[in-house]
N, C-alpha and C. Protein backbone atom coordinates (compact mmCIF):
# COMPACT_ATOMS: atom_id res chain seq x y z
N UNK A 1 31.52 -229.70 18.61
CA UNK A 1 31.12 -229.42 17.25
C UNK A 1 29.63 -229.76 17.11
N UNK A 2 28.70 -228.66 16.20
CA UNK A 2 27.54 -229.33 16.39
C UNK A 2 27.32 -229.88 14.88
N UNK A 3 25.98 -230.66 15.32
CA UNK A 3 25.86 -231.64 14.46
C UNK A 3 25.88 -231.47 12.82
N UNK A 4 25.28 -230.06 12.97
CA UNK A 4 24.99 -229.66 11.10
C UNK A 4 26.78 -229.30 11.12
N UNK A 5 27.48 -229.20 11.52
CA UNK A 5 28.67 -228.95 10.74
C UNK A 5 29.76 -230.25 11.26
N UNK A 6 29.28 -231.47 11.82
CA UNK A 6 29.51 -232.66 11.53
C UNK A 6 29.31 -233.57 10.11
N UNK A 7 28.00 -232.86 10.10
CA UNK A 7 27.48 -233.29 8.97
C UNK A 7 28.17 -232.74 7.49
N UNK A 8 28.61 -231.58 7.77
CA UNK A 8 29.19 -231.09 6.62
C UNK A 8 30.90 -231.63 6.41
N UNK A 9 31.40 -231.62 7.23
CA UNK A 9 32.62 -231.87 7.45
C UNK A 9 32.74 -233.61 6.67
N UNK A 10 31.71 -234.63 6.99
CA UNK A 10 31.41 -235.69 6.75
C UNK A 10 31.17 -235.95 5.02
N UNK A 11 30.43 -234.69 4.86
CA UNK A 11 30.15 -234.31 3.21
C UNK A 11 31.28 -234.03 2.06
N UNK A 12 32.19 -233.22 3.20
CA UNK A 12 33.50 -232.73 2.62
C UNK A 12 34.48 -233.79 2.34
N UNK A 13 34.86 -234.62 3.41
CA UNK A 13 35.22 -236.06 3.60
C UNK A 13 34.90 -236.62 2.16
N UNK A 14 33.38 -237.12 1.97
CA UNK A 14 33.24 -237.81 1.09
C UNK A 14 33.68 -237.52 -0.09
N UNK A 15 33.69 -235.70 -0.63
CA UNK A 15 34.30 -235.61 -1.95
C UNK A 15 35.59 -235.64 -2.09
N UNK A 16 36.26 -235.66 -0.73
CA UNK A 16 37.67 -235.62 -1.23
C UNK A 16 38.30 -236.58 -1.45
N UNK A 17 37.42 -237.98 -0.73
CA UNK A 17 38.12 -239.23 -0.57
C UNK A 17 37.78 -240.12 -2.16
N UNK A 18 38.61 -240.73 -2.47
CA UNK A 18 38.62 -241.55 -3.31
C UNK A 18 37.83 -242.95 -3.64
N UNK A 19 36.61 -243.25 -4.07
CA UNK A 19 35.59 -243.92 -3.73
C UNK A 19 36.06 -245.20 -3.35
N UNK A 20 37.01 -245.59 -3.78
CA UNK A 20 37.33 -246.91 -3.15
C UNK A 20 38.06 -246.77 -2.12
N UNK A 21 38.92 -246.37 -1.35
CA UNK A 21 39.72 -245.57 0.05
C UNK A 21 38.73 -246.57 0.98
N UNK A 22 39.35 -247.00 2.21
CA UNK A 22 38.97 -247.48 3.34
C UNK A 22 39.23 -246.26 3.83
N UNK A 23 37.88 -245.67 4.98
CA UNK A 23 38.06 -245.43 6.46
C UNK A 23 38.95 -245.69 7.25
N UNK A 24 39.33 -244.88 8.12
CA UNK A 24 39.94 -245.93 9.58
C UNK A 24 38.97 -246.15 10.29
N UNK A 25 39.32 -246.84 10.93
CA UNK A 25 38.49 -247.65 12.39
C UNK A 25 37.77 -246.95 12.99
N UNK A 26 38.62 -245.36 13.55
CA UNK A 26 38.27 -244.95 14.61
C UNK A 26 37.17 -243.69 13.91
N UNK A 27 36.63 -243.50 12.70
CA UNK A 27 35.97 -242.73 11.94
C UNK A 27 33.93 -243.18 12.75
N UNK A 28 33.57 -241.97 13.44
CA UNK A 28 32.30 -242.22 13.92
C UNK A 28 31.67 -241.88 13.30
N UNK A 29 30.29 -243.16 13.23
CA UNK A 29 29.71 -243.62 12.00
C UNK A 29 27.95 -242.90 12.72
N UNK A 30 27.93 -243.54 13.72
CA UNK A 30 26.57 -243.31 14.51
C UNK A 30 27.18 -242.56 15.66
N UNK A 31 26.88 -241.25 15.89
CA UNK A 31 27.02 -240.36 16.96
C UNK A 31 26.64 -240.65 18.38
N UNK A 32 24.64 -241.16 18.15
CA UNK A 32 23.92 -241.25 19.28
C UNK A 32 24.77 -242.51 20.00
N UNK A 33 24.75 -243.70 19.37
CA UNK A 33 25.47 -244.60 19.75
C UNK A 33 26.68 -244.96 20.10
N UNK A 34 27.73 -243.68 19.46
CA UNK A 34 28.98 -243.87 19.29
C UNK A 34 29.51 -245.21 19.07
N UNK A 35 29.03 -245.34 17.96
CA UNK A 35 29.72 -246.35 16.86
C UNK A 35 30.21 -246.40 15.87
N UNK A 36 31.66 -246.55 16.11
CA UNK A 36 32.93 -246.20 15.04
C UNK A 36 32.39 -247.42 13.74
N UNK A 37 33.44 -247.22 12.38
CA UNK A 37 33.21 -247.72 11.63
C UNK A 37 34.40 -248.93 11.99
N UNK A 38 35.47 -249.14 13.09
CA UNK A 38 35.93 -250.32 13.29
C UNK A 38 34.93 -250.98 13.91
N UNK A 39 33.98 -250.54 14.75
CA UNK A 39 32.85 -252.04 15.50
C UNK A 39 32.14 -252.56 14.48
N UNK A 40 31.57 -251.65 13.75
CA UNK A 40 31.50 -251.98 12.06
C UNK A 40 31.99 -253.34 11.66
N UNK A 41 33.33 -253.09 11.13
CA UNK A 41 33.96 -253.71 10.50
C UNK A 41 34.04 -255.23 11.34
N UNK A 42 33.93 -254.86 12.56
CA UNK A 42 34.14 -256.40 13.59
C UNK A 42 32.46 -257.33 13.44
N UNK A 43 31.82 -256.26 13.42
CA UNK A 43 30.52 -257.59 13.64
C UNK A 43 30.00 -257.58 12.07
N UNK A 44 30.05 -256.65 10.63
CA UNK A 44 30.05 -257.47 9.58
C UNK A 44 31.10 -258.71 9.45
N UNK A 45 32.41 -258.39 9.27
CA UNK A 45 33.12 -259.20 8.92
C UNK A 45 33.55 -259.40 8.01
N UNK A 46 33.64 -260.37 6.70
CA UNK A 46 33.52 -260.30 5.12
C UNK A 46 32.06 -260.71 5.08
N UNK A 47 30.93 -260.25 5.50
CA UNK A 47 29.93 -260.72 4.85
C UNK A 47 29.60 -259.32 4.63
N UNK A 48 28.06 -258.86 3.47
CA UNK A 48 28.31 -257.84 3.19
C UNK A 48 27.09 -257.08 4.14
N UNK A 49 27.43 -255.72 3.78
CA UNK A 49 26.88 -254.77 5.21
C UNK A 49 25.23 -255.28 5.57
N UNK A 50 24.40 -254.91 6.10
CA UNK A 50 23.07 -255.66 6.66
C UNK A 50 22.84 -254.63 7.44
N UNK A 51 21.93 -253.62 7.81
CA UNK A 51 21.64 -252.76 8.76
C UNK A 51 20.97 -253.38 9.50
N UNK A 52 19.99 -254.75 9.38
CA UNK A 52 18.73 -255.20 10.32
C UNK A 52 20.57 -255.62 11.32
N UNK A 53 21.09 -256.20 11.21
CA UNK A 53 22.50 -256.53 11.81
C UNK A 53 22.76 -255.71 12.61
N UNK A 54 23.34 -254.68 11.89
CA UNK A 54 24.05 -253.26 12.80
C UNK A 54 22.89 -252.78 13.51
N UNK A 55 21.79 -252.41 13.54
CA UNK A 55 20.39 -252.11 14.47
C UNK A 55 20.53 -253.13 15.85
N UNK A 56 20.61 -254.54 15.35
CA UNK A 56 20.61 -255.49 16.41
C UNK A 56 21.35 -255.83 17.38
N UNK A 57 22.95 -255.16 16.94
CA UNK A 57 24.31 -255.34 17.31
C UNK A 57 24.49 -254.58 18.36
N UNK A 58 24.56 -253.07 17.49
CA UNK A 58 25.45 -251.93 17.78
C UNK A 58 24.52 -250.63 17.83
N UNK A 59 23.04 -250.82 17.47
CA UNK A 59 21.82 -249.48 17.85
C UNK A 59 21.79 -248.92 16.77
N UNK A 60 22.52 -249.05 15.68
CA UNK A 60 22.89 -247.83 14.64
C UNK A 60 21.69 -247.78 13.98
N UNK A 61 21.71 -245.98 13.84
CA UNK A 61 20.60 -245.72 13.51
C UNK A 61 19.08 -245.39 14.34
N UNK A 62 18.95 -246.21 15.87
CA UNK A 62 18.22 -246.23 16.76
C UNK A 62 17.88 -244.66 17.95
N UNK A 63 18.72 -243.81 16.64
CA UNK A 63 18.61 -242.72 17.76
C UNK A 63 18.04 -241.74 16.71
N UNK A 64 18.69 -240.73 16.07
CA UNK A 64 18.41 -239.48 15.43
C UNK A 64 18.17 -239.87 13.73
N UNK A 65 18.82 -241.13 13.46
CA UNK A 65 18.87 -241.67 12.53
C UNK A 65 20.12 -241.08 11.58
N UNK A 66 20.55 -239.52 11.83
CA UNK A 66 21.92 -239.68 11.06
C UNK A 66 22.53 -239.99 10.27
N UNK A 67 23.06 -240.69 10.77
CA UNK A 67 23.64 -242.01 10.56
C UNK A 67 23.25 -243.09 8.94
N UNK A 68 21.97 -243.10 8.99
CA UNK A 68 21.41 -243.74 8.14
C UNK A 68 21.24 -242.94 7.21
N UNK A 69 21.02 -242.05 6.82
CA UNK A 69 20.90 -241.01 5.68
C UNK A 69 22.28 -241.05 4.61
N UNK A 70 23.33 -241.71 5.42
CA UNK A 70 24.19 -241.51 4.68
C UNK A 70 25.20 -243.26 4.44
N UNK A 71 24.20 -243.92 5.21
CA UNK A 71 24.38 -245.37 5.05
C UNK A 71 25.18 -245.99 3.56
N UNK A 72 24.60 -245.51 2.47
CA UNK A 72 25.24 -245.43 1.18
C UNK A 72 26.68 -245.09 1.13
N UNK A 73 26.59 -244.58 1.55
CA UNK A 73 28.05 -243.66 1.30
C UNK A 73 29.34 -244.30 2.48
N UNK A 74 28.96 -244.18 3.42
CA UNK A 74 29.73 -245.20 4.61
C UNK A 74 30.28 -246.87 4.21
N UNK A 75 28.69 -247.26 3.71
CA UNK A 75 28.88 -248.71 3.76
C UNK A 75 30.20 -249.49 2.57
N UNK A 76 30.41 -248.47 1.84
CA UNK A 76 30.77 -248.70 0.22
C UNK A 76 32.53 -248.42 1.28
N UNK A 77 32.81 -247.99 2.46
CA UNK A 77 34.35 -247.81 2.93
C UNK A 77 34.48 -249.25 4.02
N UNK A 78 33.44 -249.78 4.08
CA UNK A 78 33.69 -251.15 5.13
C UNK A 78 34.66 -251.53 4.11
């Protein structure tokens, strides 16, 4: 699948889902990195999201950036 209709599919996702709805685990968050929103969920923890974190952790964001454009919208399903 390429990326602009990742991206859309991801868009579609967001209106259908219910703003408070958790993700699953296995939902990929950062492509370049392949980093699901469960590794996510393991190195926040209950503290709240931090990208300088996820950059330092897990790369996110360190590639095409993606990922980060839609950081808003992701972070609000940890």
């Amino acid at each position: 699948m390429e990326s602009e209709e990742l991206e859309m599919l991801l868009e579609a996702r967001l209106q259908l889902d219910d703003q408070n709805k958790k993700w699953p685990d296995d939902i990929l968050i950062c492509e370049c990195k392949c980093v699901s929103l469960g590794q996510i969920r393991e190195i926040v923890g209950k503290k709240e999201v931090n990208l300088s974190l996820l950059r330092k952790h897990l790369g996110v964001g360190s590639g095409c950036s993606s990922c980060l454009k839609d950081f808003e919208q992701w972070k609000i399903r940890i």
